[in-house]
Protein backbone atom coordinates (compact mmCIF):
# COMPACT_ATOMS: atom_id res chain seq x y z
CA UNK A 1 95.66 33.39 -134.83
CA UNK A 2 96.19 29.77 -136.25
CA UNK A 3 99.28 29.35 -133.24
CA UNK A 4 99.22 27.62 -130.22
CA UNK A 5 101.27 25.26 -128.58
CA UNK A 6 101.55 21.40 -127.27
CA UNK A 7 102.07 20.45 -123.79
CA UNK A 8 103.89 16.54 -123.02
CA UNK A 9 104.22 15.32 -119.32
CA UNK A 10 105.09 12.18 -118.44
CA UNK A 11 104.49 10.85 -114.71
CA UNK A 12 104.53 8.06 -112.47
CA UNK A 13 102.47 7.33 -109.71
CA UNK A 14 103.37 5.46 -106.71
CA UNK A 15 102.93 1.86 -105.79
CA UNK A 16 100.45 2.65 -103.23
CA UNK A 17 96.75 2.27 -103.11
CA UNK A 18 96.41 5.88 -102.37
CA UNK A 19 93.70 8.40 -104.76
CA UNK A 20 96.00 10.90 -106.78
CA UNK A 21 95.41 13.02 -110.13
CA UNK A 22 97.68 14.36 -112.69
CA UNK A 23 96.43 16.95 -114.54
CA UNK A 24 98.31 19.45 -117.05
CA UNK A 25 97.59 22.98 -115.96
CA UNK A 26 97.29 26.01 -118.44
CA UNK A 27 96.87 29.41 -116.45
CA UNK A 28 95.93 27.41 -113.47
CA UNK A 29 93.17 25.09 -115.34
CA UNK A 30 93.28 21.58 -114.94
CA UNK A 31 93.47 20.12 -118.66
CA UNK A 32 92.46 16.63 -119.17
CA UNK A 33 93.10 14.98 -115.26
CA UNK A 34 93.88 11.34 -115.15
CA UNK A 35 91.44 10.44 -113.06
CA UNK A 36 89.11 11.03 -116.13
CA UNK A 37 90.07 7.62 -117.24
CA UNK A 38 88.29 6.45 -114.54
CA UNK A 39 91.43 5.53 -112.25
CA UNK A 40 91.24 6.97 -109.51
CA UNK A 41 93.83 5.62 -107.33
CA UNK A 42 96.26 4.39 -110.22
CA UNK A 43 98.95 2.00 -108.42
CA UNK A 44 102.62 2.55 -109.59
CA UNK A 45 101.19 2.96 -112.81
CA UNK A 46 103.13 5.41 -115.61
CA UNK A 47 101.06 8.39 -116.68
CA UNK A 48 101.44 10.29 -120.35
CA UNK A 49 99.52 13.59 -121.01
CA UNK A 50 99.42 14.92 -124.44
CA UNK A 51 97.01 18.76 -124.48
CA UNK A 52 97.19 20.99 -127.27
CA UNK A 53 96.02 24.96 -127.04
CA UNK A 54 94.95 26.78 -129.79
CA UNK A 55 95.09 30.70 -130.44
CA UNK A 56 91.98 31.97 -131.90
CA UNK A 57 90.00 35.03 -132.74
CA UNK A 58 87.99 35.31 -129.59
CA UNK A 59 88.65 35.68 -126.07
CA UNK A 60 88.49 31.53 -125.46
CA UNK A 61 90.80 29.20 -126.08
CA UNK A 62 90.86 25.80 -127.19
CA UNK A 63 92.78 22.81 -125.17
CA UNK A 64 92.04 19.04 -126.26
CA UNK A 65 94.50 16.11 -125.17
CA UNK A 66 94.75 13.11 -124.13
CA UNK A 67 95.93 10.88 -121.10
CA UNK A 68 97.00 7.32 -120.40
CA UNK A 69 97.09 5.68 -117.06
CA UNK A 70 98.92 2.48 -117.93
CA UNK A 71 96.58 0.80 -120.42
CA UNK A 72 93.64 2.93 -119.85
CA UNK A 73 93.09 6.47 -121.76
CA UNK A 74 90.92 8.98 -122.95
CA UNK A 75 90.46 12.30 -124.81
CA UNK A 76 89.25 15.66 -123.74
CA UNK A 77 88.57 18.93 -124.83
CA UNK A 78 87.86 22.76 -122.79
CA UNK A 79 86.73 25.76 -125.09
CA UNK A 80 86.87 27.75 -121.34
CA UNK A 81 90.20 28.97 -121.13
CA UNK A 82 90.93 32.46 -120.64
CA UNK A 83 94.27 33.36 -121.83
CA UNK A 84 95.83 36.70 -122.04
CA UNK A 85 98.67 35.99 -125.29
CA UNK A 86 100.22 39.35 -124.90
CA UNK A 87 101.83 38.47 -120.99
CA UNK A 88 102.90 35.00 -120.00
CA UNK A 89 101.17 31.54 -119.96
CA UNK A 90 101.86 29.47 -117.10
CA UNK A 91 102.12 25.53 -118.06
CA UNK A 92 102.12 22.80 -115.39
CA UNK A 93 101.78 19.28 -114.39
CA UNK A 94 99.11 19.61 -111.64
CA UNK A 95 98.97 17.01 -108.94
CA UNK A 96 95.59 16.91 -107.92
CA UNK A 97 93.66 14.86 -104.77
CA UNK A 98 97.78 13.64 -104.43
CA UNK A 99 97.17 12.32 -100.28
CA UNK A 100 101.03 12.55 -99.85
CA UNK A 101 103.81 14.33 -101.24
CA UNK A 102 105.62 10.99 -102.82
CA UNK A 103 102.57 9.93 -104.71
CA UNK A 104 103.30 11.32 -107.67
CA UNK A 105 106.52 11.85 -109.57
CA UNK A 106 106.71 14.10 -112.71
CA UNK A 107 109.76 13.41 -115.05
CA UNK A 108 109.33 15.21 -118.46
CA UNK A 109 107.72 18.56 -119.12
CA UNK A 110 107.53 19.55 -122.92
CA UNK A 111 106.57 22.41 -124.70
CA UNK A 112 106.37 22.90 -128.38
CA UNK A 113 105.54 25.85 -130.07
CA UNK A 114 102.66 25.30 -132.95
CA UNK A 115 102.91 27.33 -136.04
């Protein structure tokens, strides 16, 4: 209790007019996806996600971030994770609604043990 961890990706998307989500994933769940910023089909723009999970008391977890797409950004928060702290956690960057395989790049992965 009172641990967690932080999660840092940093993308870019390509210079195409294509739709395409980044999202970081914690046990599968989409954290905070770019397209929440309400750019949908961001255009060789650079992407930064920043999600924090908290270990509590109950069987929830807490997971609030946030995500720029080039000048636009915005926060968000899930109290819906189910995460089992006693086996492993899987963390990802999770490209989402991506319509080909070179529309997203992922560069950095971070993650940094809260204490």
């Amino acid at each position: 209790i009172g641990t967690g961890f932080k999660v840092v990706s940093q993308c870019q998307f390509a210079a195409n007019g294509n739709t395409k989500t980044i999202a970081i994933g914690i046990d599968g769940a989409p954290v905070v996806p770019s397209s929440n910023t309400g750019t949908t089909a961001p255009n060789g723009l650079f992407c930064n996600h920043e999600v924090t999970v908290l270990h509590s008391d109950t069987a929830q977890y807490m997971a609030f971030g946030v995500v720029h797409v080039g000048t636009a950004s915005i926060t968000g928060i899930t109290n819906t994770l189910d995460l089992d702290w006693n086996q492993k956690i899987t963390v990802s960057v999770e490209a989402l609604n991506a319509s080909a395989a070179t529309d997203i790049r992922a560069y950095a992965l971070q993650v940094i043990p809260l204490k």
